[in-house]
Protein backbone atom coordinates (compact mmCIF):
# COMPACT_ATOMS: atom_id res chain seq x y z
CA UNK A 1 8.58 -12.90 -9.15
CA UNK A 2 10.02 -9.88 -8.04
CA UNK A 3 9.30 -6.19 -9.61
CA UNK A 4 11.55 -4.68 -12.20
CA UNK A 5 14.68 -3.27 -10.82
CA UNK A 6 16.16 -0.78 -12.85
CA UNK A 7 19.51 -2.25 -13.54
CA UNK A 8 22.59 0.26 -13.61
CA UNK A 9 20.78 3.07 -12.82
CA UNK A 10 23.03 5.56 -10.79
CA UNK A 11 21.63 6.94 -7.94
CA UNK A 12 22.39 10.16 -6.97
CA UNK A 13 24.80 10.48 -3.83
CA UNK A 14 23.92 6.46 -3.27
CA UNK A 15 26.17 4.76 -1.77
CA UNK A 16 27.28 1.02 -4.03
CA UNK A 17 27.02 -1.39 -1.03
CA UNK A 18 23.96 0.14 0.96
CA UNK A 19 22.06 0.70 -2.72
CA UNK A 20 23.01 -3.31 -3.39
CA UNK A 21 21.80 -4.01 0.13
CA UNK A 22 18.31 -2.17 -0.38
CA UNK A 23 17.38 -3.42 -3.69
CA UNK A 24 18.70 -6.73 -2.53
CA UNK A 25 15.78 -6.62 0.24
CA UNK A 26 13.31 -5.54 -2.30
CA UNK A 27 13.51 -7.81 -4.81
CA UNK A 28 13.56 -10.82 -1.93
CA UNK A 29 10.26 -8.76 -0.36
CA UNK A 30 8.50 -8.12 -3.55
CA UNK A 31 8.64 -11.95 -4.85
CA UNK A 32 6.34 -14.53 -4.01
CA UNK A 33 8.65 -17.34 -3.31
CA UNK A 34 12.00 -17.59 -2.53
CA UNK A 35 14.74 -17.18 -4.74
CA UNK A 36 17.94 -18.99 -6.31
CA UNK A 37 21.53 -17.11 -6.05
CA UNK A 38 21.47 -17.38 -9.99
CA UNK A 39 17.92 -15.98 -10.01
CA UNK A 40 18.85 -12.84 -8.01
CA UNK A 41 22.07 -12.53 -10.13
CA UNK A 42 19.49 -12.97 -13.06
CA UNK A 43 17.36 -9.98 -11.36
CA UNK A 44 20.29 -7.61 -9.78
CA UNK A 45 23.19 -7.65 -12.32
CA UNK A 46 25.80 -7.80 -9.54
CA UNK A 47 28.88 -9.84 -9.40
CA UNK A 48 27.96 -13.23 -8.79
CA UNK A 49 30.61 -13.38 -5.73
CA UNK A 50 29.73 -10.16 -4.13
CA UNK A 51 26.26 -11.00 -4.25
CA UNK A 52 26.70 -14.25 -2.60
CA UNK A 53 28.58 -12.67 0.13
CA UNK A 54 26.42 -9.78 0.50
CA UNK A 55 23.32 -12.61 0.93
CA UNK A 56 25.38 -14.45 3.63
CA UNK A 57 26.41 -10.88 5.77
CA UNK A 58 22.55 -10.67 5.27
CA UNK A 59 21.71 -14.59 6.54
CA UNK A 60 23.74 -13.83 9.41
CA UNK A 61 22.31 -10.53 10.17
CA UNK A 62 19.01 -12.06 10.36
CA UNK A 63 17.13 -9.99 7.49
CA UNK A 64 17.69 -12.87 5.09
CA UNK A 65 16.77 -16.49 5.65
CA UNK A 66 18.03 -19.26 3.56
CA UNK A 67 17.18 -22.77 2.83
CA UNK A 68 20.24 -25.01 2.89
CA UNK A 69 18.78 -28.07 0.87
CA UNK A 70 17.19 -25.82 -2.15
CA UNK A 71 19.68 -22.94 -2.02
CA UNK A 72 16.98 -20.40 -1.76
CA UNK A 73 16.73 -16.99 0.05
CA UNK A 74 14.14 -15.05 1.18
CA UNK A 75 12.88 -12.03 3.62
CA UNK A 76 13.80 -12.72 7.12
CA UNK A 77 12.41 -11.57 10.37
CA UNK A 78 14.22 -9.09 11.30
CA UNK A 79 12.45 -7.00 8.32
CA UNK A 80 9.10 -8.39 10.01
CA UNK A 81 11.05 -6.44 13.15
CA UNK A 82 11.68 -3.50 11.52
CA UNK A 83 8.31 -3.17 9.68
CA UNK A 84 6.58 -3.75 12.80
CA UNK A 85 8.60 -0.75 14.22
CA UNK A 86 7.67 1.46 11.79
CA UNK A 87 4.12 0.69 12.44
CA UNK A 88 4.26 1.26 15.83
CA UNK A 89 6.10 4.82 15.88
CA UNK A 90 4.27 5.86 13.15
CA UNK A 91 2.27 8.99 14.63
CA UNK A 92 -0.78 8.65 11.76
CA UNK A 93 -1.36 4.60 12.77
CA UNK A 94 -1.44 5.87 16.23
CA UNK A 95 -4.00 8.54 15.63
CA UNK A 96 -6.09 6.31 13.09
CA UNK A 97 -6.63 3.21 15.08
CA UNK A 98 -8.75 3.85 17.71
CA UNK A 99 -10.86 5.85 15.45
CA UNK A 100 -10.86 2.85 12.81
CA UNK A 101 -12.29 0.43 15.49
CA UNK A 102 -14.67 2.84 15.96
CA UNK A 103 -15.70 3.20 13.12
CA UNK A 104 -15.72 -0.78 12.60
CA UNK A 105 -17.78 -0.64 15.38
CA UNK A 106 -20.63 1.64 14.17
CA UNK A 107 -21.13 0.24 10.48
CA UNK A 108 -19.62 -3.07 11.14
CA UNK A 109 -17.39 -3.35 8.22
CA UNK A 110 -14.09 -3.85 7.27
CA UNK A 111 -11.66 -0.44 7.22
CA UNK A 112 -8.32 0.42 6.16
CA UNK A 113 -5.56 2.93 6.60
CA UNK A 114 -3.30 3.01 3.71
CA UNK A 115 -0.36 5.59 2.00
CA UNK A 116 0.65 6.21 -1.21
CA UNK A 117 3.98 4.85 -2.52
CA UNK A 118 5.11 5.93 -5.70
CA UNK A 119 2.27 4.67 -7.88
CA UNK A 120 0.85 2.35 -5.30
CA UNK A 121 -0.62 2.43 -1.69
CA UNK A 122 0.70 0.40 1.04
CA UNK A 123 -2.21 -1.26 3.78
CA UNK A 124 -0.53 0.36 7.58
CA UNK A 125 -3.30 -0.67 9.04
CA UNK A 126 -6.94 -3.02 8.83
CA UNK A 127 -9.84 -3.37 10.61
CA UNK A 128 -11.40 -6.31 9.90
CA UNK A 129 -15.69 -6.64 9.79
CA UNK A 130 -17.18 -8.89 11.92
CA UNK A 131 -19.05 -10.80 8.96
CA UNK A 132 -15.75 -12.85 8.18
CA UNK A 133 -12.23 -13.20 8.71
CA UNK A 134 -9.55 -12.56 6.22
CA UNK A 135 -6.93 -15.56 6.76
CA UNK A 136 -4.32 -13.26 5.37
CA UNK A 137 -3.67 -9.41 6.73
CA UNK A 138 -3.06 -6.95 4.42
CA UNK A 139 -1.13 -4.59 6.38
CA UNK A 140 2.46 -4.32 4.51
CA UNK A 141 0.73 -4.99 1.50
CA UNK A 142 0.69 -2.83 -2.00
CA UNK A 143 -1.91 -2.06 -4.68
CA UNK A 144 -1.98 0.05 -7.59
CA UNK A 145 -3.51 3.48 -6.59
CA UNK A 146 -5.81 3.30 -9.67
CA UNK A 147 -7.40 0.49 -8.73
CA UNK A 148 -8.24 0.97 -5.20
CA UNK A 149 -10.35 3.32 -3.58
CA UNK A 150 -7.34 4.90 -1.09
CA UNK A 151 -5.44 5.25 -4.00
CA UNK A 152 -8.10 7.45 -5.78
CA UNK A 153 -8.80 8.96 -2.58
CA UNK A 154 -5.30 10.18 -2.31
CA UNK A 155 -4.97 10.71 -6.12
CA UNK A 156 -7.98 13.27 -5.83
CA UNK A 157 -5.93 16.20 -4.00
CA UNK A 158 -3.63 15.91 -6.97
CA UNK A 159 -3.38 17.46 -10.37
CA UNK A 160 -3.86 15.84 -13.09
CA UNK A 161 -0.10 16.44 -14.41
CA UNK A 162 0.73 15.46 -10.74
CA UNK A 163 -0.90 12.04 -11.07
CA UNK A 164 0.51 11.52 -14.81
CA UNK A 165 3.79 11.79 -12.79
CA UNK A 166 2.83 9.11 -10.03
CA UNK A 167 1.44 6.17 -12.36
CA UNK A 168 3.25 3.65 -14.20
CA UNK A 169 2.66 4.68 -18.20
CA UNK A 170 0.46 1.54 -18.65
CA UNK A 171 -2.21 0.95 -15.99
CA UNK A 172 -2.93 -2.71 -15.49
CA UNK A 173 -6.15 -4.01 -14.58
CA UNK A 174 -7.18 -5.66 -11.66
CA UNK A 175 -10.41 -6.51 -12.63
CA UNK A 176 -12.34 -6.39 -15.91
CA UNK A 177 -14.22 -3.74 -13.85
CA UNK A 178 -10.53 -1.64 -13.51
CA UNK A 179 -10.64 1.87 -14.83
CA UNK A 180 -7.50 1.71 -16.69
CA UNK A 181 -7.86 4.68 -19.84
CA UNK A 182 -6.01 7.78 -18.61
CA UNK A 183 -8.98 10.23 -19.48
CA UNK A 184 -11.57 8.21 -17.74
CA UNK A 185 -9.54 8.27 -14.73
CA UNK A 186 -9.08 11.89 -15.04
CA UNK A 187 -12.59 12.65 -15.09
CA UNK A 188 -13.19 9.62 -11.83
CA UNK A 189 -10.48 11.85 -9.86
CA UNK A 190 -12.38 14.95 -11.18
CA UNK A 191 -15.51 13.70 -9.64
CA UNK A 192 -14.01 12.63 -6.48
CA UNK A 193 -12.48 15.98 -6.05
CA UNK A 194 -15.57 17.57 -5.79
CA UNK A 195 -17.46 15.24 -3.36
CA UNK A 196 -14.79 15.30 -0.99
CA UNK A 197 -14.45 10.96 -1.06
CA UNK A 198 -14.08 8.18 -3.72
CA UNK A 199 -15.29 4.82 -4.28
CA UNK A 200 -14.74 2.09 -6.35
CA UNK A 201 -16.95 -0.92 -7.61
CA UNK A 202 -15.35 -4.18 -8.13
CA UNK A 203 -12.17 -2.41 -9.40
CA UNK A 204 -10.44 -3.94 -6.88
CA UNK A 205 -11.97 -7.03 -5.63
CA UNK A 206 -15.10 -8.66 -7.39
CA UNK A 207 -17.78 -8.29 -5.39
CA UNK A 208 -16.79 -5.38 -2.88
CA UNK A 209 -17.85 -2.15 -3.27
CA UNK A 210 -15.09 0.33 -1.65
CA UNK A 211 -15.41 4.13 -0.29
CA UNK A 212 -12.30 6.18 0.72
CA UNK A 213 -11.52 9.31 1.99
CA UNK A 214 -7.79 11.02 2.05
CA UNK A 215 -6.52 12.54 5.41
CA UNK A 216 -5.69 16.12 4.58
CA UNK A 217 -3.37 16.92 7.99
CA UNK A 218 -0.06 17.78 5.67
CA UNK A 219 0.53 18.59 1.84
CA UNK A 220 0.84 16.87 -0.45
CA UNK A 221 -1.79 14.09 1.35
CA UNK A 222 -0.34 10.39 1.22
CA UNK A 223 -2.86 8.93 3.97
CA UNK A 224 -6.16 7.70 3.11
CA UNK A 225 -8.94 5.21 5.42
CA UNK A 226 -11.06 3.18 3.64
CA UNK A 227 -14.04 1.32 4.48
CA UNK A 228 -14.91 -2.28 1.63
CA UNK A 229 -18.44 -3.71 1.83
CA UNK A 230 -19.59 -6.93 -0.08
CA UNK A 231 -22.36 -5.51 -3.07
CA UNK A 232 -24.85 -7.79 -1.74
CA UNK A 233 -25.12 -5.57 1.97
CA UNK A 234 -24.21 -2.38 -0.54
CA UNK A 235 -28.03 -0.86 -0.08
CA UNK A 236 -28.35 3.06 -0.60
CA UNK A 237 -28.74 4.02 3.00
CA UNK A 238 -25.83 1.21 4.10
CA UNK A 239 -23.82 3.39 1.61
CA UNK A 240 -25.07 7.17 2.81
CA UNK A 241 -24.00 5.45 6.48
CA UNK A 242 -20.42 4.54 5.36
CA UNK A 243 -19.83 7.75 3.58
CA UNK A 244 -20.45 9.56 6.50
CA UNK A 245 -18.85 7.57 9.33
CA UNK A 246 -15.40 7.77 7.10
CA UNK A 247 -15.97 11.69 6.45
CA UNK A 248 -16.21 12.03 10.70
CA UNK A 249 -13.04 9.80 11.15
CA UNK A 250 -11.57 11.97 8.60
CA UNK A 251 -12.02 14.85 10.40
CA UNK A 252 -11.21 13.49 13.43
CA UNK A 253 -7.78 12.04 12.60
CA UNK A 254 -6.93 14.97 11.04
CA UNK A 255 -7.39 17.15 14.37
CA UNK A 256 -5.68 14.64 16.31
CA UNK A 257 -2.54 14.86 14.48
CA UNK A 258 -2.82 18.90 13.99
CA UNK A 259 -3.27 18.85 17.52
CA UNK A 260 -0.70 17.17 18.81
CA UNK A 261 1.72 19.02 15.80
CA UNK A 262 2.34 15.77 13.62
């Protein structure tokens, strides 16, 4: 199901029918299946009638999709459209790709690009190892910060009152294996801070191992590459090798986009 939406919440200077229309999107984006007028009603709060007629301004506009025969709505393509847009203008992707493939190239393992949301990170852009294929991409896709390596990586070149601020007040595991006490993750940031990259073992994933390292080009730091390798190829000088391939990307993307004034 979709996440929470806070629920008669005024926003600031929002605008009632493009705030309806946003949270509308999310709660369709966020949920795993596709949804039931009387569910979204259920999730929103909004008039039953203006929500139906918002959904079919939506259908026709192409950003929703419906299914006649179960009366269900979901995301359509032109978010896909959009998203994809995004992607493509986006000056860090640009910067970050053909150094990721490098990368790839040279350890021969899967890497990410990700930024930090609110409390999560969001995948813009993957790299997949040559050892398998992921069936699914995880570009568009969201993780807690805590749990992943990019989000610790990013969390690092924070406070600690800063980070407080970021996370949810409960952090849910992932994993047994998901550092989830407040003080532990404290001192894991503390760590991190010092050694200039963070890494994660099964926090995540059971049975990957992941390294990170944020991409200091503006302030505060949102961007962070990543590089996940199954425990079982994990040896000490495989690890040395990954550590320092993603601290040389780092540095490279980071003069790119200082160079060309991003």
């Amino acid at each position: 199901m979709a996440s929470p939406i806070d629920k008669g919440t005024a926003r600031p200077g929002a605008v009632k029918s493009a705030d309806r229309t946003v949270e509308l999107l999310e709660v369709l984006s966020a949920s795993d299946r596709r949804l039931t007028l009387t569910e979204l009603h259920r999730e929103l709060s909004y008039p039953k009638s203006s929500l139906y007629m918002l959904l079919q301004t939506l259908v026709a506009r192409g950003w929703v999709e419906v299914d006649s025969d179960r009366g269900t709505y979901g995301i359509g393509v032109r978010a896909l459209l959009v998203g994809t847009s995004y992607l493509d203008h986006d000056p860090v992707v640009r910067a970050a790709i053909r150094v990721m493939e490098q990368v790839r190239q040279d350890i021969n393992e899967t890497v990410h690009l990700a930024r930090l949301d609110g409390g999560d990170v969001v995948y813009l852009a993957s790299r997949e190892s040559e050892h398998h294929l992921r069936v699914v991409s995880r570009v568009g896709r969201r993780l807690p910060a805590h749990s992943t390596s990019l989000g610790k990586a990013v969390l690092s070149t924070r406070t600690p009152e800063e980070v407080d601020l970021l996370l949810p007040e409960v952090l849910a595991p992932l994993t047994p294996n998901t550092v989830v006490e407040r003080p532990a993750l404290h001192e894991q940031l503390a760590g991190f801070r010092n050694v200039g990259y963070a890494h994660e073992r099964e926090e995540n994933t059971p049975g990957l191992g992941c390294f990170a390292v944020a991409l200091p080009y503006r302030n505060p730091v949102l961007d962070a590459m990543s590089c996940s390798v199954p425990l079982g190829r994990l040896t000490p000088e495989h690890e040395r090798q990954v550590i320092s391939a993603l601290l040389d990307a780092a540095r490279t993307i980071t003069e790119l986009l200082r160079q060309f004034g991003r």
